[in-house]
C-alpha atoms as a PDB file:
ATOM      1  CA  UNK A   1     -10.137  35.364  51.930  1.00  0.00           C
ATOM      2  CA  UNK A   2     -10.216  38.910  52.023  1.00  0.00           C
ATOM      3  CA  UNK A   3     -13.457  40.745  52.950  1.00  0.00           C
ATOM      4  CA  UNK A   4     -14.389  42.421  49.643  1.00  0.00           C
ATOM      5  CA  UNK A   5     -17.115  44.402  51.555  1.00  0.00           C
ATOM      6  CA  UNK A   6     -15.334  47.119  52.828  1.00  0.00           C
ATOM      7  CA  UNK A   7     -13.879  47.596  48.917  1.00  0.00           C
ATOM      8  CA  UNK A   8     -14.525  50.014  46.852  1.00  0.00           C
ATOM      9  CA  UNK A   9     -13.792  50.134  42.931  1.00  0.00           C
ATOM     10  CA  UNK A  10     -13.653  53.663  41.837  1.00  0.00           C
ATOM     11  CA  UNK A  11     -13.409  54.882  38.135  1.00  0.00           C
ATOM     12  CA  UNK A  12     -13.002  58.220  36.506  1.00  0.00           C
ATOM     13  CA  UNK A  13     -14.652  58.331  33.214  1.00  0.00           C
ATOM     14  CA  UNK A  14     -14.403  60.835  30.802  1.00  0.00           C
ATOM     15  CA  UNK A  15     -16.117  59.998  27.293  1.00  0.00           C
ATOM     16  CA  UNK A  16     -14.963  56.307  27.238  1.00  0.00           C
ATOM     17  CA  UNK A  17     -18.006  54.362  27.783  1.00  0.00           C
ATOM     18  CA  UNK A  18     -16.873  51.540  25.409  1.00  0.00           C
ATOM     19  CA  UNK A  19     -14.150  51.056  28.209  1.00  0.00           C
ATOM     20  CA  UNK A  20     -16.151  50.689  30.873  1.00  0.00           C
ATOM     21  CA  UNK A  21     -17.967  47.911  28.604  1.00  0.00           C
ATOM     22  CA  UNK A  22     -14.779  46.138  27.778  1.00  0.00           C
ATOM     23  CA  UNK A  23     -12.960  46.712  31.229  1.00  0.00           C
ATOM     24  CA  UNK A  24     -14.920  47.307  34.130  1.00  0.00           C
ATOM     25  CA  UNK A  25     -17.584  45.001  33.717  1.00  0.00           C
ATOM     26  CA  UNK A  26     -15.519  41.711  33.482  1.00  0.00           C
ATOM     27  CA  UNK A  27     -13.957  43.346  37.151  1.00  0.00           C
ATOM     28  CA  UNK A  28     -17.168  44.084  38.873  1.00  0.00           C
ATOM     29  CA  UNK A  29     -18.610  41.020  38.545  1.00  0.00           C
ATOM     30  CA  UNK A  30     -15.158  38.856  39.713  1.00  0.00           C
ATOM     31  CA  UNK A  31     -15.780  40.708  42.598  1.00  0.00           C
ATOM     32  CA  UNK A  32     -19.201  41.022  43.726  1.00  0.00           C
ATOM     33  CA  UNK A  33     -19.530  42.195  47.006  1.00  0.00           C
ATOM     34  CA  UNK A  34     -17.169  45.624  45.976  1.00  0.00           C
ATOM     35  CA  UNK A  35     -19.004  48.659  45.350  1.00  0.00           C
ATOM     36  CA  UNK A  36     -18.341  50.474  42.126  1.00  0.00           C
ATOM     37  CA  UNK A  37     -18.387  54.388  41.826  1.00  0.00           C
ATOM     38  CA  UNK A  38     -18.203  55.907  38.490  1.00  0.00           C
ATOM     39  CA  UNK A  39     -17.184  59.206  38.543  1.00  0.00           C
ATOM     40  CA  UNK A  40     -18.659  60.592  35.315  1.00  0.00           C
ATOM     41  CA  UNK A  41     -16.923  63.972  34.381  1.00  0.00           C
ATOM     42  CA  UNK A  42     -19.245  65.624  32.069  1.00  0.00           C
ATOM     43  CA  UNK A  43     -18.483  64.882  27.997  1.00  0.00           C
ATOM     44  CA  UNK A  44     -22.399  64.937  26.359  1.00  0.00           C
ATOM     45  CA  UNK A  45     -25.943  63.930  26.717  1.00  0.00           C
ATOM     46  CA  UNK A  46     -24.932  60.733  25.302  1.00  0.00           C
ATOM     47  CA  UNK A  47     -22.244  59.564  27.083  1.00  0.00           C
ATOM     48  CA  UNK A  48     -23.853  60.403  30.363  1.00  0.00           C
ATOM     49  CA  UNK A  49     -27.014  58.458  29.157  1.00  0.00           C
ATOM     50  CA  UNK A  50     -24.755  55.424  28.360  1.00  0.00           C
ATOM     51  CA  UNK A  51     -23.007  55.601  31.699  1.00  0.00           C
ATOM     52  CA  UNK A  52     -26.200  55.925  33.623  1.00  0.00           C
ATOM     53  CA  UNK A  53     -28.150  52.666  31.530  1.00  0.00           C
ATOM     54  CA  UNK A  54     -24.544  50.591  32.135  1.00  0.00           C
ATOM     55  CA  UNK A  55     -24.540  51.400  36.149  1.00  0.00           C
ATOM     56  CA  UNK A  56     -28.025  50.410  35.992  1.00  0.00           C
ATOM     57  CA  UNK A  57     -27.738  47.320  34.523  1.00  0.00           C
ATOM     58  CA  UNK A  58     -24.287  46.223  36.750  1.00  0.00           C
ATOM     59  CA  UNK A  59     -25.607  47.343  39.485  1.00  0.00           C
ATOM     60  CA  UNK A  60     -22.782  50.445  39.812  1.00  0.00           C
ATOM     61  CA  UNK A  61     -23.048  54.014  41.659  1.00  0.00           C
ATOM     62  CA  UNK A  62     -22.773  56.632  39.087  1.00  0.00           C
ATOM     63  CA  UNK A  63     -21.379  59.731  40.582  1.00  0.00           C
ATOM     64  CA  UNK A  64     -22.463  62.711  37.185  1.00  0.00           C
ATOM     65  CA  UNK A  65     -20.937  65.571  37.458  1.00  0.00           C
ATOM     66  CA  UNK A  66     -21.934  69.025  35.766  1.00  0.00           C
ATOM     67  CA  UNK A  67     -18.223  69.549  34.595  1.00  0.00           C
ATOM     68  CA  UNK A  68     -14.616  68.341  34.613  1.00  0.00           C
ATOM     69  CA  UNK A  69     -13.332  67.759  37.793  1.00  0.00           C
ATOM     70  CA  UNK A  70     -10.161  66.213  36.544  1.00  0.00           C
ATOM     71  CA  UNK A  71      -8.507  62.891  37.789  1.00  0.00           C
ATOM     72  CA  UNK A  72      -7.985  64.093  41.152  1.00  0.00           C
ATOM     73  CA  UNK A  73     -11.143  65.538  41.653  1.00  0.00           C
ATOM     74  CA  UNK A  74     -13.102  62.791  40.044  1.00  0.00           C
ATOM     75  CA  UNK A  75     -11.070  59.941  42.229  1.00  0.00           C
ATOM     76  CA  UNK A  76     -11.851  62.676  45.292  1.00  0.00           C
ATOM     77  CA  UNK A  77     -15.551  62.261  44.791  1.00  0.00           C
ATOM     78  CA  UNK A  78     -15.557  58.403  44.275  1.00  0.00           C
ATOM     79  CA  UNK A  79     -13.556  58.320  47.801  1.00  0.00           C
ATOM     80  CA  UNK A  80     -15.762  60.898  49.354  1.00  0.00           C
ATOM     81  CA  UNK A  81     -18.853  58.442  48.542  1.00  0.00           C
ATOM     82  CA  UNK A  82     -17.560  55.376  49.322  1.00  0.00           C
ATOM     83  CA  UNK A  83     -16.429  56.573  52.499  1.00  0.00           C
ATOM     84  CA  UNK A  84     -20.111  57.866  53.557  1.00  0.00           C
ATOM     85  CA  UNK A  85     -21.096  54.517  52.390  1.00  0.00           C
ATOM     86  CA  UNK A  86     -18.553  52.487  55.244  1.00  0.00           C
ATOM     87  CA  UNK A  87     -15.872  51.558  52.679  1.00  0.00           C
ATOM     88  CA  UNK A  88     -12.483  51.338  53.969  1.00  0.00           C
ATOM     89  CA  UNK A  89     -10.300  50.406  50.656  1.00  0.00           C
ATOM     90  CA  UNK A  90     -10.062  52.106  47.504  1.00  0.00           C
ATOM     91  CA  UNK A  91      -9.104  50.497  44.079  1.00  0.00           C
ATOM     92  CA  UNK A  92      -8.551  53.278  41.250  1.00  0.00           C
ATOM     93  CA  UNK A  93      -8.992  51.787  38.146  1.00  0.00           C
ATOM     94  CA  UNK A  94      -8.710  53.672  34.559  1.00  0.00           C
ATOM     95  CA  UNK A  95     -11.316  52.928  32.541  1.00  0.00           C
ATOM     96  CA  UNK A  96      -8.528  51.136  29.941  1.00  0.00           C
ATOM     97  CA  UNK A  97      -7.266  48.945  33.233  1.00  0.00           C
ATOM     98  CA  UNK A  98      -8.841  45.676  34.644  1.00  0.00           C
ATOM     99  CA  UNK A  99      -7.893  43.060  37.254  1.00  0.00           C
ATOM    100  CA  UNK A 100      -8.894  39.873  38.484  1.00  0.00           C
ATOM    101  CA  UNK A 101     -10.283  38.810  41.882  1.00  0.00           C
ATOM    102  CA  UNK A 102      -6.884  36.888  42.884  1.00  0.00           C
ATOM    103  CA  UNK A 103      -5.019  40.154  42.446  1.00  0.00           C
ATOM    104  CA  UNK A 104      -7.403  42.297  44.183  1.00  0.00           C
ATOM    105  CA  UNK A 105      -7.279  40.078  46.830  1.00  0.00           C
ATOM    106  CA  UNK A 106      -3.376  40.106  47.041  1.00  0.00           C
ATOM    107  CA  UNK A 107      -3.498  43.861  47.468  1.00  0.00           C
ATOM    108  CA  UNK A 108      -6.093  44.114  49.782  1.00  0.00           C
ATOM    109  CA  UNK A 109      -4.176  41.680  51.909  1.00  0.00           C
ATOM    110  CA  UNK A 110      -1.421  44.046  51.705  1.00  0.00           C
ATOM    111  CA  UNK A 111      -3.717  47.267  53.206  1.00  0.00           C
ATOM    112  CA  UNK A 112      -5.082  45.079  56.073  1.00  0.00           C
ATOM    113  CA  UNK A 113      -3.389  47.170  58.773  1.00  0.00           C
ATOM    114  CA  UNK A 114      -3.993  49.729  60.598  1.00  0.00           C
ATOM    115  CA  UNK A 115      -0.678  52.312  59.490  1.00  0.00           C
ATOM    116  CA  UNK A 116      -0.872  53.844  55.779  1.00  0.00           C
ATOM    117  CA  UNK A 117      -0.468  51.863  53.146  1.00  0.00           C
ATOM    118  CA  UNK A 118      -0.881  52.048  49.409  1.00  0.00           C
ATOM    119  CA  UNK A 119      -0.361  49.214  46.823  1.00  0.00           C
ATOM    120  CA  UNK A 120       0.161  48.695  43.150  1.00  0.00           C
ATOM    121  CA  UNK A 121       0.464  45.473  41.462  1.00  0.00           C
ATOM    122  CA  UNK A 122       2.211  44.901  38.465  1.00  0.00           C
ATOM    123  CA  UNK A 123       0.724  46.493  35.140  1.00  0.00           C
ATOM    124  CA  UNK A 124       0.880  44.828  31.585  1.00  0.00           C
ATOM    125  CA  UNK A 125      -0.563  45.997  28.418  1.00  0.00           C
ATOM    126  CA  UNK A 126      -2.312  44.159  26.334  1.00  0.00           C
ATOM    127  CA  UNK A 127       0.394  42.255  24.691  1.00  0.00           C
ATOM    128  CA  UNK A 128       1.616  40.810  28.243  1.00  0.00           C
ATOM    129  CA  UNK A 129       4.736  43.291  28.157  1.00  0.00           C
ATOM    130  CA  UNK A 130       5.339  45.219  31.472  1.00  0.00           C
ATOM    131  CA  UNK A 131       3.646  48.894  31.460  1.00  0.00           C
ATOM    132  CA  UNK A 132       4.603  49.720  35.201  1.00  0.00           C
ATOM    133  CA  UNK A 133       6.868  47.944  38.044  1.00  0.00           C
ATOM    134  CA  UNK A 134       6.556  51.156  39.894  1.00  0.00           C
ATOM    135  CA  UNK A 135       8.373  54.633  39.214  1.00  0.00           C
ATOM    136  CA  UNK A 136      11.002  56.655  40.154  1.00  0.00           C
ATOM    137  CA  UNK A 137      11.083  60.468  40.116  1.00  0.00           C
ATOM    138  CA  UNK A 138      14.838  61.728  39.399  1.00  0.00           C
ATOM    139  CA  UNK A 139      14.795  64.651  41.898  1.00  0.00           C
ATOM    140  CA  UNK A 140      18.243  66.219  39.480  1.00  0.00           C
ATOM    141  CA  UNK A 141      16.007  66.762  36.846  1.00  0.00           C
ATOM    142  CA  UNK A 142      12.010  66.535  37.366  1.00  0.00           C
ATOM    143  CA  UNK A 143      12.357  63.487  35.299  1.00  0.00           C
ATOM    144  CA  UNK A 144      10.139  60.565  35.950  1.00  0.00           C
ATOM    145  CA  UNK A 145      11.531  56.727  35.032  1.00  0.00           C
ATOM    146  CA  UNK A 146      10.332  53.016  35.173  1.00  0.00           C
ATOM    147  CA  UNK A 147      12.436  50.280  37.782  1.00  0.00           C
ATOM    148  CA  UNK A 148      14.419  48.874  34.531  1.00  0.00           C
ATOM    149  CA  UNK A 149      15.920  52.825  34.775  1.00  0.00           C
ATOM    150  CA  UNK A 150      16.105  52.739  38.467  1.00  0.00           C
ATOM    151  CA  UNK A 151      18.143  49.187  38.192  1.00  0.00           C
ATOM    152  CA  UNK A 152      20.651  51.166  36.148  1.00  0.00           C
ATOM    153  CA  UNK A 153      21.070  54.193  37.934  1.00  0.00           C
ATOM    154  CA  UNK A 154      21.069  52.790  41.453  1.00  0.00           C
ATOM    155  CA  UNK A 155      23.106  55.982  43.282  1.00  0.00           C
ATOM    156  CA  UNK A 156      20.570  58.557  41.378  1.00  0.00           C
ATOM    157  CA  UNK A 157      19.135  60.362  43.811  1.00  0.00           C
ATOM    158  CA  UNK A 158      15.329  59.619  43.239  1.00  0.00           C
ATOM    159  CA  UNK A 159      11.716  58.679  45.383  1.00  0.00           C
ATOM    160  CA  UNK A 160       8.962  56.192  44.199  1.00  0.00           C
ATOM    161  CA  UNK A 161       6.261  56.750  43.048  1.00  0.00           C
ATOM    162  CA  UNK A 162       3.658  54.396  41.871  1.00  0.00           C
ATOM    163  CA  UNK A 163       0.667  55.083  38.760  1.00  0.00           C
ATOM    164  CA  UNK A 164      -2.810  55.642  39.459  1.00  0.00           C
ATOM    165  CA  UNK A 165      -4.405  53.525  36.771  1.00  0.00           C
ATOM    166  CA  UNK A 166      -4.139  50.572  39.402  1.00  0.00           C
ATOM    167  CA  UNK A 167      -4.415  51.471  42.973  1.00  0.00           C
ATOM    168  CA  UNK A 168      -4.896  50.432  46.240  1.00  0.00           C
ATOM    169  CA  UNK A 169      -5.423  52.588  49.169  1.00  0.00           C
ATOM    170  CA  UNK A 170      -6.164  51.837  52.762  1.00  0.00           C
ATOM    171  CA  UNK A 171      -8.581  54.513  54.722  1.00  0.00           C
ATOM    172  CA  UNK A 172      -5.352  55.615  56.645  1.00  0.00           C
ATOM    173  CA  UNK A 173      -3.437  56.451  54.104  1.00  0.00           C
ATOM    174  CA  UNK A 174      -6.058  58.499  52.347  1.00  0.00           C
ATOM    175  CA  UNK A 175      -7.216  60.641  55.511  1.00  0.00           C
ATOM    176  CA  UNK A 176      -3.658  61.460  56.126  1.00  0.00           C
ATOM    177  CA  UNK A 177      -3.215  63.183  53.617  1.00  0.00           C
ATOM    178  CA  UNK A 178      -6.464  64.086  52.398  1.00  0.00           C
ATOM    179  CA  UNK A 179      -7.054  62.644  49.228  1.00  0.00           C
ATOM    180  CA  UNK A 180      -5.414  63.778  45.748  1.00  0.00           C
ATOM    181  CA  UNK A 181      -4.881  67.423  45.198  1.00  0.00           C
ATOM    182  CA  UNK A 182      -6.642  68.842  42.591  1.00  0.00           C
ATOM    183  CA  UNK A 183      -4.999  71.503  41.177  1.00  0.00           C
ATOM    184  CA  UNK A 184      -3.145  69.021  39.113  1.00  0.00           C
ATOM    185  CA  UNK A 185      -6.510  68.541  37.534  1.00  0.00           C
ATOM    186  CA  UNK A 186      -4.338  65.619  35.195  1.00  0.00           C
ATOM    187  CA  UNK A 187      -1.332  63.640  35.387  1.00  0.00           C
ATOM    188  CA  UNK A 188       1.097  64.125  38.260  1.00  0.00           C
ATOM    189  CA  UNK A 189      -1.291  64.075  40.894  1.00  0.00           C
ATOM    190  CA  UNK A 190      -0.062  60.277  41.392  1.00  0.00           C
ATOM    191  CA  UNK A 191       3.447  61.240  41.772  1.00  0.00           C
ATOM    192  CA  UNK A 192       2.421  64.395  44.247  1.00  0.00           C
ATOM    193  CA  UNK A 193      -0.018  61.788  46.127  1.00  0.00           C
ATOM    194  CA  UNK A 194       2.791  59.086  46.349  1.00  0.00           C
ATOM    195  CA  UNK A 195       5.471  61.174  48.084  1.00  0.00           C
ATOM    196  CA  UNK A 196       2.912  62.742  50.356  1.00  0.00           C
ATOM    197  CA  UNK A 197       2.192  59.362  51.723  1.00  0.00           C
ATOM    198  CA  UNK A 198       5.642  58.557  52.193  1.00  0.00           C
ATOM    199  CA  UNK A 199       6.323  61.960  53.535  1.00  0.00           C
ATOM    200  CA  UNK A 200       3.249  61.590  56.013  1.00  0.00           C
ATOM    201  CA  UNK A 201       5.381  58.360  57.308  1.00  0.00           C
ATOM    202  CA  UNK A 202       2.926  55.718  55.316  1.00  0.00           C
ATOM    203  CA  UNK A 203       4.196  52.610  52.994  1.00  0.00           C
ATOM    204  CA  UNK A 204       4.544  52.405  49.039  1.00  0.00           C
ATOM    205  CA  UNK A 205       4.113  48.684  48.159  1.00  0.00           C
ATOM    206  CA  UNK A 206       4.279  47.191  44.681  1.00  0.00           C
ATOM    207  CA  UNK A 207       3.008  43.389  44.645  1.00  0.00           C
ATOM    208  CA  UNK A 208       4.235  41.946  42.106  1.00  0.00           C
ATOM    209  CA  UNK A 209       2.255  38.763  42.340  1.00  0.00           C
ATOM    210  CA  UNK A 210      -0.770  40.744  41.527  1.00  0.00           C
ATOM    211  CA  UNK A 211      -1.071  41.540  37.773  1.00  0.00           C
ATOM    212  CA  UNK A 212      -3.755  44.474  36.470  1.00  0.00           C
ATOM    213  CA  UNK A 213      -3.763  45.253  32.675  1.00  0.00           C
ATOM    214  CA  UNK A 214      -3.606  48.728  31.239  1.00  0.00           C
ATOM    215  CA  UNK A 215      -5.065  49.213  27.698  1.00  0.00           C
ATOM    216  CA  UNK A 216      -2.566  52.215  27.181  1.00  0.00           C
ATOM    217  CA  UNK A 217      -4.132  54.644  24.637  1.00  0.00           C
ATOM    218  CA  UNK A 218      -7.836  54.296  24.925  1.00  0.00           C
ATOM    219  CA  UNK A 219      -7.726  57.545  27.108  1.00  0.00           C
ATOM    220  CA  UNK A 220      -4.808  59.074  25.451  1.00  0.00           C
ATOM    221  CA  UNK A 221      -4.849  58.982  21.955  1.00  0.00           C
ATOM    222  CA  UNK A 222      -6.019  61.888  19.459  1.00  0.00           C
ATOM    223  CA  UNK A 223      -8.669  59.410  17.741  1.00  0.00           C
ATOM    224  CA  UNK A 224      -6.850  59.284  14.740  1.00  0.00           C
ATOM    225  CA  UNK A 225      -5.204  55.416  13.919  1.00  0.00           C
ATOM    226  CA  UNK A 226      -2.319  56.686  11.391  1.00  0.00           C
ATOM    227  CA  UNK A 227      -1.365  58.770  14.129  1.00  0.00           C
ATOM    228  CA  UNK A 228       0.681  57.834  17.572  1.00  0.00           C
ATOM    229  CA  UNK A 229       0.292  61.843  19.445  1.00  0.00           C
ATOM    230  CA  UNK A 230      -1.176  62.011  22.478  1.00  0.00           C
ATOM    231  CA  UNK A 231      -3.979  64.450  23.494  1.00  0.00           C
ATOM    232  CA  UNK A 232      -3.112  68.070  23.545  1.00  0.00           C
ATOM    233  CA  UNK A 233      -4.691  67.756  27.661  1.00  0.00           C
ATOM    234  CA  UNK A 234      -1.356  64.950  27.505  1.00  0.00           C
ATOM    235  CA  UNK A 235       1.171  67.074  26.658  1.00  0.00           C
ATOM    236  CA  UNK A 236       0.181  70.157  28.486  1.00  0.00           C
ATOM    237  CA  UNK A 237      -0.270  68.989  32.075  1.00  0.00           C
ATOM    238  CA  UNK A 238       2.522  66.739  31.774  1.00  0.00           C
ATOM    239  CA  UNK A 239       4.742  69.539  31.155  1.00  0.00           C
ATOM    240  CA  UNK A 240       3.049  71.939  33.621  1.00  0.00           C
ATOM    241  CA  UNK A 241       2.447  69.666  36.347  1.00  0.00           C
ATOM    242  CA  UNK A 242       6.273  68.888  36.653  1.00  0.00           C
ATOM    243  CA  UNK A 243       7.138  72.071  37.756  1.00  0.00           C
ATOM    244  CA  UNK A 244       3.897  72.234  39.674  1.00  0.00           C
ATOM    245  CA  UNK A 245       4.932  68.955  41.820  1.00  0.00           C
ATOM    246  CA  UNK A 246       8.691  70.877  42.635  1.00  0.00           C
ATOM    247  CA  UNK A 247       6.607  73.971  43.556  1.00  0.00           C
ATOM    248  CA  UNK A 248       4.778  72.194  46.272  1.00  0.00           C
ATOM    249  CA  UNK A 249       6.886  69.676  47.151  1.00  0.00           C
ATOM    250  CA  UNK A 250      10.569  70.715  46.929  1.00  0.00           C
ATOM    251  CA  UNK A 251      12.694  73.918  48.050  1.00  0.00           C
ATOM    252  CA  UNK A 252      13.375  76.413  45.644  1.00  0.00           C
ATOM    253  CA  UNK A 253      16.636  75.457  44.432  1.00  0.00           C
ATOM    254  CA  UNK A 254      15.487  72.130  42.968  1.00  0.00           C
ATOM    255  CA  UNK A 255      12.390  74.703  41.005  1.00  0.00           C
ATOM    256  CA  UNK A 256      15.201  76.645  39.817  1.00  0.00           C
ATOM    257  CA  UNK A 257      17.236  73.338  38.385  1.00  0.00           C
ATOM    258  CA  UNK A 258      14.104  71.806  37.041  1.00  0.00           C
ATOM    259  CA  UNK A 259      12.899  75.192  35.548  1.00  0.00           C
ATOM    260  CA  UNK A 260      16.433  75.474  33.975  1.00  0.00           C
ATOM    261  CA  UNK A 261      16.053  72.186  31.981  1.00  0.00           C
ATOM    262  CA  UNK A 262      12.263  72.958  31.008  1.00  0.00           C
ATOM    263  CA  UNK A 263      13.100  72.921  27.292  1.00  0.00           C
ATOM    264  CA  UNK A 264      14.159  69.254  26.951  1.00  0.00           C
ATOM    265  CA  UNK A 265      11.950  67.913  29.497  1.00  0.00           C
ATOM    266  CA  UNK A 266       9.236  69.475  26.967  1.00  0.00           C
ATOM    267  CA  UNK A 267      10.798  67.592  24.428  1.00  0.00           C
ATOM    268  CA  UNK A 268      10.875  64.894  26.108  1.00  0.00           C
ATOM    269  CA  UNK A 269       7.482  64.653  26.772  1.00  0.00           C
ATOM    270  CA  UNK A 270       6.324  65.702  23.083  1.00  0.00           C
ATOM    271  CA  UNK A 271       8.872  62.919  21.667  1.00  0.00           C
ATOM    272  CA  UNK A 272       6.311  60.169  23.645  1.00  0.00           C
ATOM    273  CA  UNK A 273       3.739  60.817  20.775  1.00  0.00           C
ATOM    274  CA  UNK A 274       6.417  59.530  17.731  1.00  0.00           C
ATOM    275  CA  UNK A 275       8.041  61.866  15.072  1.00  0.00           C
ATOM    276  CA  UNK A 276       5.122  61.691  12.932  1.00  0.00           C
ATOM    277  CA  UNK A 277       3.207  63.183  14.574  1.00  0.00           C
ATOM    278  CA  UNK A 278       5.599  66.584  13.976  1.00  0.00           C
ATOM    279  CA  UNK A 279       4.242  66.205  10.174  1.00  0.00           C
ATOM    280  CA  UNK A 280       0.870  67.682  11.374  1.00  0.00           C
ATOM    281  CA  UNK A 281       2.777  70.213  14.168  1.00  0.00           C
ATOM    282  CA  UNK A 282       0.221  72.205  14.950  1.00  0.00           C
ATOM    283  CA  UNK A 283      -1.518  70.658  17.457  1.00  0.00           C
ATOM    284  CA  UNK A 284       1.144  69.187  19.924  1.00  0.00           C
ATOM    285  CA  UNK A 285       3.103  71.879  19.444  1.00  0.00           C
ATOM    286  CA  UNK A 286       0.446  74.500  20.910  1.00  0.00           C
ATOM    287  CA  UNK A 287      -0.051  72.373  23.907  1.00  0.00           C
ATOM    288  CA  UNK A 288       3.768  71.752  24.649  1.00  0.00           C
ATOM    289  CA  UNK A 289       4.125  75.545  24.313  1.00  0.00           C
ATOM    290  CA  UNK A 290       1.228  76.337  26.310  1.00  0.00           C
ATOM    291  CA  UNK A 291       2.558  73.606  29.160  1.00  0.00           C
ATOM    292  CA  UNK A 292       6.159  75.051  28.837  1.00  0.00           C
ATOM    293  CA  UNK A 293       4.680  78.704  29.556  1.00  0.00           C
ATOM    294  CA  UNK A 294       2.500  77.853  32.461  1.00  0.00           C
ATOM    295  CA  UNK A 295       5.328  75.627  33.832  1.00  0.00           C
ATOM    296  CA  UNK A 296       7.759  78.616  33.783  1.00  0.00           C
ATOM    297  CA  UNK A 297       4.962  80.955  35.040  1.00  0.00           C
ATOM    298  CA  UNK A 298       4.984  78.319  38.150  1.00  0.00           C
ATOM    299  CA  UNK A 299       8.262  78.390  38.454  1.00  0.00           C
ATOM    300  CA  UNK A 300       8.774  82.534  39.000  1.00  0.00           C
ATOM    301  CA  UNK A 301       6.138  82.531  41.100  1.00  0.00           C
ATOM    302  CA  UNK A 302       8.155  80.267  43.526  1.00  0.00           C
ATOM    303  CA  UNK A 303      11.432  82.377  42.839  1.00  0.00           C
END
């Protein structure tokens, strides 16, 4: 049996209490000798008061914070205090994501060694249907794809990657390369974290034997059930942050051929919300113009 005392769950909230509720608790308590940090990036009064009376009453470390530190930043905290505390493995949960004890202790057994190691296990939604198997990043064109993809296109040249609503990291892999980077602030920073770890000579793992489940949409929707858009914060760091990751990862030349295909990558990403969403424009539109703009910006400034 794995020793769930050096584990630590962290969680990055941001206005999704309810979650926490529905998610986090049933996890905490299947595992009750891991220490839970909720990193609480600052929505209202209320919402901090509800976090703070739930961490009470589970027996959790909330982590407040003044502002928004982002995903990055928020999971950076949780680390930092888990690590002053003598934890030695990370889970990163979403606040829409749980798993059971059996899994978590299938991926710690995985990041029991001493070189760098991060693992994923297999992520369902709610209907049982397969949300991630790990990821591929399609270095021709910025694009990012699931292993069904990566089956079909087997001489693409690509690198894994694996999400960060379900993750397990080992105290070697995060020193060596010093946690998430934060100027991501949302989305990406999984993808920028993943190769660094592989370029810093540590191991991707996905274990498929463990299962998590991802409640996809309770921290991406709009709040508004007749429609399927994601958040403007969605669209516009998923279209920035692409050509962010080729700034600081990748020579110029790829920039240049991801900048040059910026337009349908934006599309690409707007098209994830549904076409109905285009009957109330406004909205996504601003955002996936905004991301585009900042993207190219990005992109001259490696030029």
């Amino acid at each position: 049996m794995p020793d769930e005392s050096t584990l630590a769950i962290i969680v990055v909230n941001y206005g999704s209490s309810a979650l926490l509720e529905r998610n986090l608790v049933a996890t905490s308590r299947a595992l009750p000798d891991a220490a839970v940090y909720v990193v609480d990036n600052r929505t209202t009064a209320d919402e901090a008061r509800l976090v703070g009376e739930l961490a009470e009453r589970e027996g959790w470390i909330a982590l407040p914070q003044q502002g928004n530190l982002g995903f990055g930043g928020g999971v950076n905290r949780g680390v930092e205090a888990a690590r002053a505390d003598g934890r030695t493995r990370y889970l990163l949960l979403n606040p829409d994501a749980s798993i059971g004890a059996e899994s978590t202790h299938l991926l710690l057994d995985e990041v029991d060694v001493a070189e760098s190691v991060v693992a994923a296990p297999l992520v369902e939604d709610g209907a049982g249907r397969v949300w991630s198997a790990g990821h591929v990043l399609d270095l021709h064109d910025g694009a990012t794809h699931g292993r069904a993809w990566a089956e079909r296109h087997p001489d693409a040249d690509t690198r894994r990657w694996l999400t960060g609503a379900a993750l397990m990291i080992n105290d070697a892999a995060w020193t060596a390369v010093d946690g998430f980077d934060e100027e991501y602030f949302l989305y990406w920073e999984d993808v920028d974290f993943s190769l660094r770890i592989e370029d810093a000579g540590g191991r991707l793992v996905l274990v498929e034997q463990a299962k998590a489940v991802h409640d996809e949409g309770g921290t991406q929707g709009i709040g508004d059930p007749d429609m399927h858009a994601k958040s403007p914060l969605y669209y516009y760091y998923n279209i920035r942050n692409r050509m962010l990751l080729a700034q600081k990862l990748f020579e110029r030349e790829t920039v240049r051929r991801w900048d040059a295909g910026s337009v349908s990558a934006a599309r690409e990403v707007l098209l994830r919300g549904g076409r109905r969403q285009l009957l109330r424009p406004w909205r996504p539109l601003r955002a996936v113009w905004r991301g585009w703009r900042d993207g190219r910006r990005i992109a001259r400034q490696a030029s």
